[in-house]
PDB file of N, CA and C in Angstrom:
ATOM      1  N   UNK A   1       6.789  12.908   2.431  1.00  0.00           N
ATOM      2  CA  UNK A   1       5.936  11.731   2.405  1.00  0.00           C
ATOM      3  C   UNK A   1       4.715  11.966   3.309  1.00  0.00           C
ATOM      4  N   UNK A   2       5.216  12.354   4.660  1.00  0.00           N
ATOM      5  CA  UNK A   2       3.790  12.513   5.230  1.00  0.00           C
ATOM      6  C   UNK A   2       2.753  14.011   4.691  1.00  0.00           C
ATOM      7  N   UNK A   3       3.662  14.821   4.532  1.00  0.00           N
ATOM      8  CA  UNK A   3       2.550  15.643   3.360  1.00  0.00           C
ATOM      9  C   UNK A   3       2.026  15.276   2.282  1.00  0.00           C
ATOM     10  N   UNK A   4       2.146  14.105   1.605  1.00  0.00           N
ATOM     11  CA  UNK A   4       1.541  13.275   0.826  1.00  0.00           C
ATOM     12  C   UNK A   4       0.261  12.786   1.328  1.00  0.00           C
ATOM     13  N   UNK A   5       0.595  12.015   2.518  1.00  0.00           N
ATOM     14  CA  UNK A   5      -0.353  11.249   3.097  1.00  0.00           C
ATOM     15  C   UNK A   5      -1.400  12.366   3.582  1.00  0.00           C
ATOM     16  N   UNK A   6      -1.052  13.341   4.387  1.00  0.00           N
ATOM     17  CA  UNK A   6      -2.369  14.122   4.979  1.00  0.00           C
ATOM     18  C   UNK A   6      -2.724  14.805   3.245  1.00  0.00           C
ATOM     19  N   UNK A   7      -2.597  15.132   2.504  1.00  0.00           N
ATOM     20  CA  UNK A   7      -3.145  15.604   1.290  1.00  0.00           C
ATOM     21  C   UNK A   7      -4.164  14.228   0.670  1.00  0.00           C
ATOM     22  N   UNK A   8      -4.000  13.595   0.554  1.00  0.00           N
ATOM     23  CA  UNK A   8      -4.818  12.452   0.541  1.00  0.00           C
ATOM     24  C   UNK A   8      -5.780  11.516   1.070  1.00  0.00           C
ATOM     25  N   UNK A   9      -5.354  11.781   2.798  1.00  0.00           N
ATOM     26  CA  UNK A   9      -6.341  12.140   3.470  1.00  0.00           C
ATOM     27  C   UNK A   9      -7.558  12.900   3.889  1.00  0.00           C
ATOM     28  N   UNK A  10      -7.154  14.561   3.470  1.00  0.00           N
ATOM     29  CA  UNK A  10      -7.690  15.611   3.297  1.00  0.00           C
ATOM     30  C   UNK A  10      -8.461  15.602   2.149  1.00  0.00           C
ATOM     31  N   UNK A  11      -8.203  15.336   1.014  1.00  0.00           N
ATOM     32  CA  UNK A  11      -8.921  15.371  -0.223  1.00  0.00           C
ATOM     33  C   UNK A  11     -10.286  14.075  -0.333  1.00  0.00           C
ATOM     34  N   UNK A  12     -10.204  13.371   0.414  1.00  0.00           N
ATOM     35  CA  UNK A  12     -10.810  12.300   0.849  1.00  0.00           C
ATOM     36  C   UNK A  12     -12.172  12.908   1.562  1.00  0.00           C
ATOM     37  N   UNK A  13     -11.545  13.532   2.766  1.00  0.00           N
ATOM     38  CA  UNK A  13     -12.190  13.575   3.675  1.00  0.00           C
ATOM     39  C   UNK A  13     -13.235  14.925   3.574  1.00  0.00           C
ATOM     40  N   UNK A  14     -12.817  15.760   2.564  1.00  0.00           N
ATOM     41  CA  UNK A  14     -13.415  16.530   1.646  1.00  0.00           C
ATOM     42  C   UNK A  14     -14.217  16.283   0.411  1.00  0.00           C
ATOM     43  N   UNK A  15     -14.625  15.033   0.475  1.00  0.00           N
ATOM     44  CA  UNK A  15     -15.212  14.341  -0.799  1.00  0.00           C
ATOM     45  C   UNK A  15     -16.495  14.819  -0.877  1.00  0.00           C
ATOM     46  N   UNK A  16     -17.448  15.460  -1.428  1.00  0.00           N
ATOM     47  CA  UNK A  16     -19.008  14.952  -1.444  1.00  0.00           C
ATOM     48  C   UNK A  16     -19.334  14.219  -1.788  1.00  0.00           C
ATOM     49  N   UNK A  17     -18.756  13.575  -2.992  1.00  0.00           N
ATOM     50  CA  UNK A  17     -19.247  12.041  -3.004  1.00  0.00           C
ATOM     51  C   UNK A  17     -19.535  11.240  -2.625  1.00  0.00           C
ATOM     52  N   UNK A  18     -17.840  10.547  -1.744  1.00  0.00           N
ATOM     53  CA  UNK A  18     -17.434  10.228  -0.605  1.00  0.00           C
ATOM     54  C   UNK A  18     -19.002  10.185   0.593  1.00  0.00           C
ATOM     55  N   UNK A  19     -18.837  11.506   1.128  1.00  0.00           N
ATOM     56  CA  UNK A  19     -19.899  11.550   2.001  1.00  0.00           C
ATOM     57  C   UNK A  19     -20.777  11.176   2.113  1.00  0.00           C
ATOM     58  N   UNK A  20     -21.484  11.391   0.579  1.00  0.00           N
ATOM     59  CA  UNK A  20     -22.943  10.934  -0.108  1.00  0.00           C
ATOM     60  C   UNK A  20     -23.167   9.403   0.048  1.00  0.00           C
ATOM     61  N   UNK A  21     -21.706   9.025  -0.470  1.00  0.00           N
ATOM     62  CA  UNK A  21     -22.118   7.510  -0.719  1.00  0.00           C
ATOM     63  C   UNK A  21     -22.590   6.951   1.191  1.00  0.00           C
ATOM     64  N   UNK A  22     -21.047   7.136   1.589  1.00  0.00           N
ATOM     65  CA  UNK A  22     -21.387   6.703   3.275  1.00  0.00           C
ATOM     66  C   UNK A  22     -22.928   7.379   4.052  1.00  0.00           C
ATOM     67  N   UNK A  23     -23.651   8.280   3.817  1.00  0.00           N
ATOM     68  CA  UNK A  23     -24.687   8.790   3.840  1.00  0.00           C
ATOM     69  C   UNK A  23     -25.617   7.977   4.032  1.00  0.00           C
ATOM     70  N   UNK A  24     -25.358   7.045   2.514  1.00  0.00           N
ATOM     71  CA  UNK A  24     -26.533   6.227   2.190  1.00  0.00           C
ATOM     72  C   UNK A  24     -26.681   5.041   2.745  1.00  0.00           C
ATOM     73  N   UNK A  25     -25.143   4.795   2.759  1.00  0.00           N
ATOM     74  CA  UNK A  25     -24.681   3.479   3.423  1.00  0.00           C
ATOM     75  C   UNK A  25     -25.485   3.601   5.293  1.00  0.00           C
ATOM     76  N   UNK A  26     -25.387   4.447   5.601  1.00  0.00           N
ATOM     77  CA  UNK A  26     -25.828   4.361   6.874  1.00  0.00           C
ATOM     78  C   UNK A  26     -27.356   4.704   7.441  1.00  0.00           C
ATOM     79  N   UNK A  27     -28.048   5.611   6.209  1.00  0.00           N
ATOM     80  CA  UNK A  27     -29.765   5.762   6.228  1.00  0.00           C
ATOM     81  C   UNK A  27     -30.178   3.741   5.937  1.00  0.00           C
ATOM     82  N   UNK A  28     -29.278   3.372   4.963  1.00  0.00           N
ATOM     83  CA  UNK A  28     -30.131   2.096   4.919  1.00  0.00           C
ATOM     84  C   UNK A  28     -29.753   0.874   6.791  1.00  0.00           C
ATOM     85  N   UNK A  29     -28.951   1.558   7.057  1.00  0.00           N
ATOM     86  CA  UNK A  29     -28.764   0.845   8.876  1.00  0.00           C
ATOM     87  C   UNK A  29     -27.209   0.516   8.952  1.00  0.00           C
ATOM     88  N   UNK A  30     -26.765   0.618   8.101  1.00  0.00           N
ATOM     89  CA  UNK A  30     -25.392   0.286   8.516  1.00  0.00           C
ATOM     90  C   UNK A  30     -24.007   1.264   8.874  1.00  0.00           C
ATOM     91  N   UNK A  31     -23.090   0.843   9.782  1.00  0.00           N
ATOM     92  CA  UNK A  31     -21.995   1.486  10.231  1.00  0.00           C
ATOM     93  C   UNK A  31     -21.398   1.715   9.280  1.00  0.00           C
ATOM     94  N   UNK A  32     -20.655   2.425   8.828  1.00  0.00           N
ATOM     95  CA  UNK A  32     -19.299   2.393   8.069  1.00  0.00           C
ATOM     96  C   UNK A  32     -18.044   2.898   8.522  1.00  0.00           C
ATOM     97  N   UNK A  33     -17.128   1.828   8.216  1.00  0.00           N
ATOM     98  CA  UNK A  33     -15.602   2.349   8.119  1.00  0.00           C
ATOM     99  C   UNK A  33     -15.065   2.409   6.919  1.00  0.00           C
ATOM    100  N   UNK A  34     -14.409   3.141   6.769  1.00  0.00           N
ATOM    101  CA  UNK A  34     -13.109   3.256   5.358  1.00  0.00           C
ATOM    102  C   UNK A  34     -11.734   2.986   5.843  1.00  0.00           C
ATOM    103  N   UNK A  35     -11.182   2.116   4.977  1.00  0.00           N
ATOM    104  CA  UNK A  35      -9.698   2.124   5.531  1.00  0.00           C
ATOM    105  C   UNK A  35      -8.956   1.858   3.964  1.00  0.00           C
ATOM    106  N   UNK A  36      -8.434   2.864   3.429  1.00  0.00           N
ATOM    107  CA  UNK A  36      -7.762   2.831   2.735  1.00  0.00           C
ATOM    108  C   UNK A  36      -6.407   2.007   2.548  1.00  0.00           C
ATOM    109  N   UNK A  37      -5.696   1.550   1.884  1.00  0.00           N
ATOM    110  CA  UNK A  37      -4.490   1.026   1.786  1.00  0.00           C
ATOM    111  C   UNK A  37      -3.576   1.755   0.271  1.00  0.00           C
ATOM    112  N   UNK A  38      -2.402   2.612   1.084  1.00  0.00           N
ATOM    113  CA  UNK A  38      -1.551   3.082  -0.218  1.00  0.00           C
ATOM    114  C   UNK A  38      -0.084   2.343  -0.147  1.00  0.00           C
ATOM    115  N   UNK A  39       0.471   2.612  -1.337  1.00  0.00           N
ATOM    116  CA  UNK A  39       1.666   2.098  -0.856  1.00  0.00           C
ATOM    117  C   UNK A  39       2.343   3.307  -2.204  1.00  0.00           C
ATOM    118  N   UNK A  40       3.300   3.646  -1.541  1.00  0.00           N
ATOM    119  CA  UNK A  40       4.168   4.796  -2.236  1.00  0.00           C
ATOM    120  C   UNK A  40       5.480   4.847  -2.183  1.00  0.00           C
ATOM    121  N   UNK A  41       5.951   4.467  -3.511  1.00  0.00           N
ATOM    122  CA  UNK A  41       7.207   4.224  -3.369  1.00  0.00           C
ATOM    123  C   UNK A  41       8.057   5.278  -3.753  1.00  0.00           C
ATOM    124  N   UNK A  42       9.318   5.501  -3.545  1.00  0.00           N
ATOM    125  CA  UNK A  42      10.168   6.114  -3.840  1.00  0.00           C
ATOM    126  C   UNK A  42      11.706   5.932  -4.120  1.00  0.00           C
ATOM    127  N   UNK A  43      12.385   6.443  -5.161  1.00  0.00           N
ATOM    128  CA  UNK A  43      13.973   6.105  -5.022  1.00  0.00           C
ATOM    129  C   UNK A  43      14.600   7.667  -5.191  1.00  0.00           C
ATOM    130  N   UNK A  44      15.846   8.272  -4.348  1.00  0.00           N
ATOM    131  CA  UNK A  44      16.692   8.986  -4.444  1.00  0.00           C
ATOM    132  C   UNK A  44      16.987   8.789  -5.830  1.00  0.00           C
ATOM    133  N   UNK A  45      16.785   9.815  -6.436  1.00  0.00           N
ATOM    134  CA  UNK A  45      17.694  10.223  -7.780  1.00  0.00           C
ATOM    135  C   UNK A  45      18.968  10.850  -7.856  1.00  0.00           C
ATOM    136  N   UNK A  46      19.968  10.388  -8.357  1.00  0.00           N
ATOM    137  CA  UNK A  46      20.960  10.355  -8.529  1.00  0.00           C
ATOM    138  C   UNK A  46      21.402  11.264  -9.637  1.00  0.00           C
ATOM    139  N   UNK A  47      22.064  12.587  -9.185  1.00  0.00           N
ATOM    140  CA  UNK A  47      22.025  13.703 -10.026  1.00  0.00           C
ATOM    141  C   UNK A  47      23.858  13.372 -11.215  1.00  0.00           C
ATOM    142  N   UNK A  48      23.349  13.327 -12.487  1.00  0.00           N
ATOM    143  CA  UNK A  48      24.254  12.510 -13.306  1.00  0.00           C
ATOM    144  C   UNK A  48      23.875  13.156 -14.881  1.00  0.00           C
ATOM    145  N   UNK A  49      24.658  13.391 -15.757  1.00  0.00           N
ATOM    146  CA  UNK A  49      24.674  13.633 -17.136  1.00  0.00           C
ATOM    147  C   UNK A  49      24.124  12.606 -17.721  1.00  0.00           C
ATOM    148  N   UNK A  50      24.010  11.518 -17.457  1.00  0.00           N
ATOM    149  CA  UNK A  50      23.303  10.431 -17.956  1.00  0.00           C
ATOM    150  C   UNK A  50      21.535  10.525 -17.969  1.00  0.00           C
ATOM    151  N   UNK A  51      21.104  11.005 -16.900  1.00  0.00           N
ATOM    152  CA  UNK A  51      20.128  10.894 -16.423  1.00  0.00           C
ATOM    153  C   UNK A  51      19.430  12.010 -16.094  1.00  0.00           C
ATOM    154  N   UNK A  52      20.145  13.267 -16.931  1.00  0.00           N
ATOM    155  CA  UNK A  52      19.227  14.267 -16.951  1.00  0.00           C
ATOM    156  C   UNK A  52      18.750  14.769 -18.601  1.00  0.00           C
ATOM    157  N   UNK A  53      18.318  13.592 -19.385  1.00  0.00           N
ATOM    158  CA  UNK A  53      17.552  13.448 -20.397  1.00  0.00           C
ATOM    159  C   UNK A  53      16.053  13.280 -19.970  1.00  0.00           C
ATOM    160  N   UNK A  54      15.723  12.837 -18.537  1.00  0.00           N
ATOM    161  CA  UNK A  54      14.651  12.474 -18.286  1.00  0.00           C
ATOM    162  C   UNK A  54      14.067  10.954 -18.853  1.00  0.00           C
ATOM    163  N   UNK A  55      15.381   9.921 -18.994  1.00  0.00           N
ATOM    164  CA  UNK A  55      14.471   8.909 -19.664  1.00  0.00           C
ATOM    165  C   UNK A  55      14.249   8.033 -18.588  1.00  0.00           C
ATOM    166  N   UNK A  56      14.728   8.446 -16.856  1.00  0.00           N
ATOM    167  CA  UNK A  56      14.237   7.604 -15.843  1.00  0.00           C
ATOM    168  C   UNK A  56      15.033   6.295 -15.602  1.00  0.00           C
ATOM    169  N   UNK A  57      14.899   4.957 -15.176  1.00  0.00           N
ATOM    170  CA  UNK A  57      15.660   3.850 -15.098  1.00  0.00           C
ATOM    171  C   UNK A  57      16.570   3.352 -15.868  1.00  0.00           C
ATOM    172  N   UNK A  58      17.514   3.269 -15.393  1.00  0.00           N
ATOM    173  CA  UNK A  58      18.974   2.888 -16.216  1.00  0.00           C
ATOM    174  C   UNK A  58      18.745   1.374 -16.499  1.00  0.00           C
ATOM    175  N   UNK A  59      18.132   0.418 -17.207  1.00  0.00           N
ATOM    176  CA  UNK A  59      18.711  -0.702 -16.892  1.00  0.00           C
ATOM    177  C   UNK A  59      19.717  -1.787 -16.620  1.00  0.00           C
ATOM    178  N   UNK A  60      20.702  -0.779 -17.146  1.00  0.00           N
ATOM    179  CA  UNK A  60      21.987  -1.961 -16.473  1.00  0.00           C
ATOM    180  C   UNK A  60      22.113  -1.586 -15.110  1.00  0.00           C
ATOM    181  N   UNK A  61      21.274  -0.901 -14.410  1.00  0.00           N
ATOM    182  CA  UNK A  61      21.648  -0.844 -12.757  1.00  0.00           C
ATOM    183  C   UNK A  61      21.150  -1.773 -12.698  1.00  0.00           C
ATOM    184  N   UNK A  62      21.470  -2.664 -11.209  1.00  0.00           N
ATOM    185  CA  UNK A  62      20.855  -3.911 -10.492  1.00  0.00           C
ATOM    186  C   UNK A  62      19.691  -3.596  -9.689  1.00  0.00           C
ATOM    187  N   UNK A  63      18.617  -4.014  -9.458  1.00  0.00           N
ATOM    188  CA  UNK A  63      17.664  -3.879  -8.896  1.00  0.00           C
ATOM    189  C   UNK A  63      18.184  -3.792  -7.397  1.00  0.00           C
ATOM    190  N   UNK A  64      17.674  -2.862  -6.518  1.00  0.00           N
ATOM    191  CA  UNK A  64      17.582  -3.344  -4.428  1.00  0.00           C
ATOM    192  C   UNK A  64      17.035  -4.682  -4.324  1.00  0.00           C
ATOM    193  N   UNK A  65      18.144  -5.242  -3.954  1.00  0.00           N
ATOM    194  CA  UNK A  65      17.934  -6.657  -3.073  1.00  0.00           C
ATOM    195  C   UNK A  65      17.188  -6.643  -1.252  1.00  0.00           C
ATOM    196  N   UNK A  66      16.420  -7.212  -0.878  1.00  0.00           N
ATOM    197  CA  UNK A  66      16.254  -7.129   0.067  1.00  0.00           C
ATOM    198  C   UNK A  66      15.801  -8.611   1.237  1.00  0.00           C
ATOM    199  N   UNK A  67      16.622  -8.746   2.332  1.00  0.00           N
ATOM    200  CA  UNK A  67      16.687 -10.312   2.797  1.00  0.00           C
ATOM    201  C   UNK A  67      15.791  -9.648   3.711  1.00  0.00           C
ATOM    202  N   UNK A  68      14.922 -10.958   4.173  1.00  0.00           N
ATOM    203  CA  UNK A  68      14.128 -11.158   5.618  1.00  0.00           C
ATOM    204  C   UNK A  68      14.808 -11.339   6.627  1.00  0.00           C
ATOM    205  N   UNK A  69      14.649 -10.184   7.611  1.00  0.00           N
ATOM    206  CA  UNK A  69      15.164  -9.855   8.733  1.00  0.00           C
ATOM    207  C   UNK A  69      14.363 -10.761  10.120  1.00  0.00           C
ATOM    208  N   UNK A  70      13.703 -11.410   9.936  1.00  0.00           N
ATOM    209  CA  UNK A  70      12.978 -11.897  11.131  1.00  0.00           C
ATOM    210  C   UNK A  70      12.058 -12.785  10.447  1.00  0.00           C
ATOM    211  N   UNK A  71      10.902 -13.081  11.415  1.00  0.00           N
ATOM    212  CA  UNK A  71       9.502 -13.802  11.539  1.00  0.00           C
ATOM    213  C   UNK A  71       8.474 -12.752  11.808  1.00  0.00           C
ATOM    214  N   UNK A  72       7.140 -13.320  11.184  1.00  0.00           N
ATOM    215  CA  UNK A  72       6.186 -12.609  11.400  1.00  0.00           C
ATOM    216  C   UNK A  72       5.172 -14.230  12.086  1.00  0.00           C
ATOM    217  N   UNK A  73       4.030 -13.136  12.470  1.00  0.00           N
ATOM    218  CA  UNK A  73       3.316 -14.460  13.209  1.00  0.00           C
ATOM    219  C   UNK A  73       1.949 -14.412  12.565  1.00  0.00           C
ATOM    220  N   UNK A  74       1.303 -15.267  11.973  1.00  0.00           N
ATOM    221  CA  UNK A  74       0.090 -15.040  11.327  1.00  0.00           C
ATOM    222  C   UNK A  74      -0.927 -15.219  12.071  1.00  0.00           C
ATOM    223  N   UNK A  75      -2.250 -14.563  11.858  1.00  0.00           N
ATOM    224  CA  UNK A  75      -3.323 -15.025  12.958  1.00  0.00           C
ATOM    225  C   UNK A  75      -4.139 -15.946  11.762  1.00  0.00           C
ATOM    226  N   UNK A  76      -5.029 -17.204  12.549  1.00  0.00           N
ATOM    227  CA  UNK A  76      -5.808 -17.546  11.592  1.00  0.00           C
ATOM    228  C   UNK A  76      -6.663 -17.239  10.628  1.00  0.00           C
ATOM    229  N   UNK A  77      -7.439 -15.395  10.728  1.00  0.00           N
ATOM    230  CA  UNK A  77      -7.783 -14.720   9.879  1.00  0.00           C
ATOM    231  C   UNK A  77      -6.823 -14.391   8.467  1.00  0.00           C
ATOM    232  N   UNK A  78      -5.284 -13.989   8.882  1.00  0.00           N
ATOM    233  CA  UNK A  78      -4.429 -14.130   8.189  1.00  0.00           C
ATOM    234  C   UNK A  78      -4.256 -14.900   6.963  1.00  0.00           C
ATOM    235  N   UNK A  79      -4.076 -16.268   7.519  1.00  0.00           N
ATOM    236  CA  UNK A  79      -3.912 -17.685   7.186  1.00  0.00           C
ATOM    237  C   UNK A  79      -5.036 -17.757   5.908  1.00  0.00           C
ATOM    238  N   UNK A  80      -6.291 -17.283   6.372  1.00  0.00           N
ATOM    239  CA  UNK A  80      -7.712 -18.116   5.719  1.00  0.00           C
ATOM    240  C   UNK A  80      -7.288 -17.151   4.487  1.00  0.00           C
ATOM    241  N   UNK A  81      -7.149 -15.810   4.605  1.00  0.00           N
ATOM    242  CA  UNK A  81      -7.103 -14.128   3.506  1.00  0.00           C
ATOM    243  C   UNK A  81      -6.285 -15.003   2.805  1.00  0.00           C
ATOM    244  N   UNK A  82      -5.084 -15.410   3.304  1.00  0.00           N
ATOM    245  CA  UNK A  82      -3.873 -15.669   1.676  1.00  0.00           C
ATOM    246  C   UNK A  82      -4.412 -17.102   1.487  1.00  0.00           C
ATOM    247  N   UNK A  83      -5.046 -18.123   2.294  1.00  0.00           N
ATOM    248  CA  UNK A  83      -5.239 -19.491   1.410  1.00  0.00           C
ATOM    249  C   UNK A  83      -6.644 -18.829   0.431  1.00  0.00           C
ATOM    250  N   UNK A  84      -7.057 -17.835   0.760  1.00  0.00           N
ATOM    251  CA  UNK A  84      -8.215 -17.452  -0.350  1.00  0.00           C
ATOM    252  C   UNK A  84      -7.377 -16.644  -1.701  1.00  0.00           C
ATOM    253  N   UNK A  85      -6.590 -16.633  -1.468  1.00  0.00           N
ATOM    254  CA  UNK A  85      -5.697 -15.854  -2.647  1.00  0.00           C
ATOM    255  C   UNK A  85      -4.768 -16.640  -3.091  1.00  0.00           C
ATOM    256  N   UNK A  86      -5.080 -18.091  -2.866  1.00  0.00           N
ATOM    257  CA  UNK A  86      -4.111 -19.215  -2.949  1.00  0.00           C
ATOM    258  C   UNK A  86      -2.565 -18.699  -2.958  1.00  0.00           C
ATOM    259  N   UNK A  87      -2.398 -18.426  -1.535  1.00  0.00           N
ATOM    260  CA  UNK A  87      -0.969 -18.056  -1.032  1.00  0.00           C
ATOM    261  C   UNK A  87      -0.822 -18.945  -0.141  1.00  0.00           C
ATOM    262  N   UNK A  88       0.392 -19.960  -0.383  1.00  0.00           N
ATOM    263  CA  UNK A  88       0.537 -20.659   0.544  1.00  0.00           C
ATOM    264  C   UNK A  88       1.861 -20.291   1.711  1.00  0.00           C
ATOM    265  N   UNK A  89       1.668 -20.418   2.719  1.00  0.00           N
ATOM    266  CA  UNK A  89       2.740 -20.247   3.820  1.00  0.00           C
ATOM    267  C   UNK A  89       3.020 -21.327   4.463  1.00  0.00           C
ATOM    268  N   UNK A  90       4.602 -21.305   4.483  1.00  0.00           N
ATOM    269  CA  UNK A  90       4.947 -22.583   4.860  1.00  0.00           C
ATOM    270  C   UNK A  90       5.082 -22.160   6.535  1.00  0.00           C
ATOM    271  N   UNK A  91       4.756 -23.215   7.209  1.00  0.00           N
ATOM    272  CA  UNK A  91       4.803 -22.957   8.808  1.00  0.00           C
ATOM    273  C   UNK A  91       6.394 -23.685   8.843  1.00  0.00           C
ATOM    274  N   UNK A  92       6.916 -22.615  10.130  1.00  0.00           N
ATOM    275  CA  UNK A  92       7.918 -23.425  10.433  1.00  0.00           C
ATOM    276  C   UNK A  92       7.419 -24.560  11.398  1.00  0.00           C
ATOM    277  N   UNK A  93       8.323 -25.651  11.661  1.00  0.00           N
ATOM    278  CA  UNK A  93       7.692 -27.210  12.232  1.00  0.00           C
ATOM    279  C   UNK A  93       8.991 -27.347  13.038  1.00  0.00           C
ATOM    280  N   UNK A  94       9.164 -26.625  13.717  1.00  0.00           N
ATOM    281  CA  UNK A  94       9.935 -26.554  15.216  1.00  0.00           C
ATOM    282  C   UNK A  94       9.649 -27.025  16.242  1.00  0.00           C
TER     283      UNK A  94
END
């Protein structure tokens, strides 16, 4: 996984494009940052006569369930991002 990530990083950061564009972005006066967001998932495959046809997901398996382990704390920047994505969060009223 993290050789994933630095390969993607690297290929990035090797861009001429990339470069070109931020180039321009900054002759006309401005800073730039990039901050990418990936998300990469993965599941252990399960070595089986069934499943070495290559047709991938079984559907009568059950999907991973997964419960909330805690609280998170939102900042009001937070708050404003998901009411702009009409996400509502319920506050707890403790």
């Amino acid at each position: 996984m993290q050789e994933l990530g630095n390969a993607i990083n690297e290929s990035l950061s090797d861009s001429d494009r990339i470069a070109g564009a931020i180039g321009e972005i900054k002759r006309a006066g401005f800073d730039v940052f990039l901050v990418l967001e990936a998300t990469i998932g993965f599941n252990k495959r399960e070595e089986s006569d069934d499943e070495s046809d290559g047709e991938g997901f079984d559907e009568s398996e059950s999907p991973m369930q997964f419960e909330s382990a805690g609280k998170i704390r939102l900042t009001s920047q937070d708050q404003k991002f998901l009411r702009a994505l009409k996400i509502s969060v319920e506050e707890d009223q403790k």
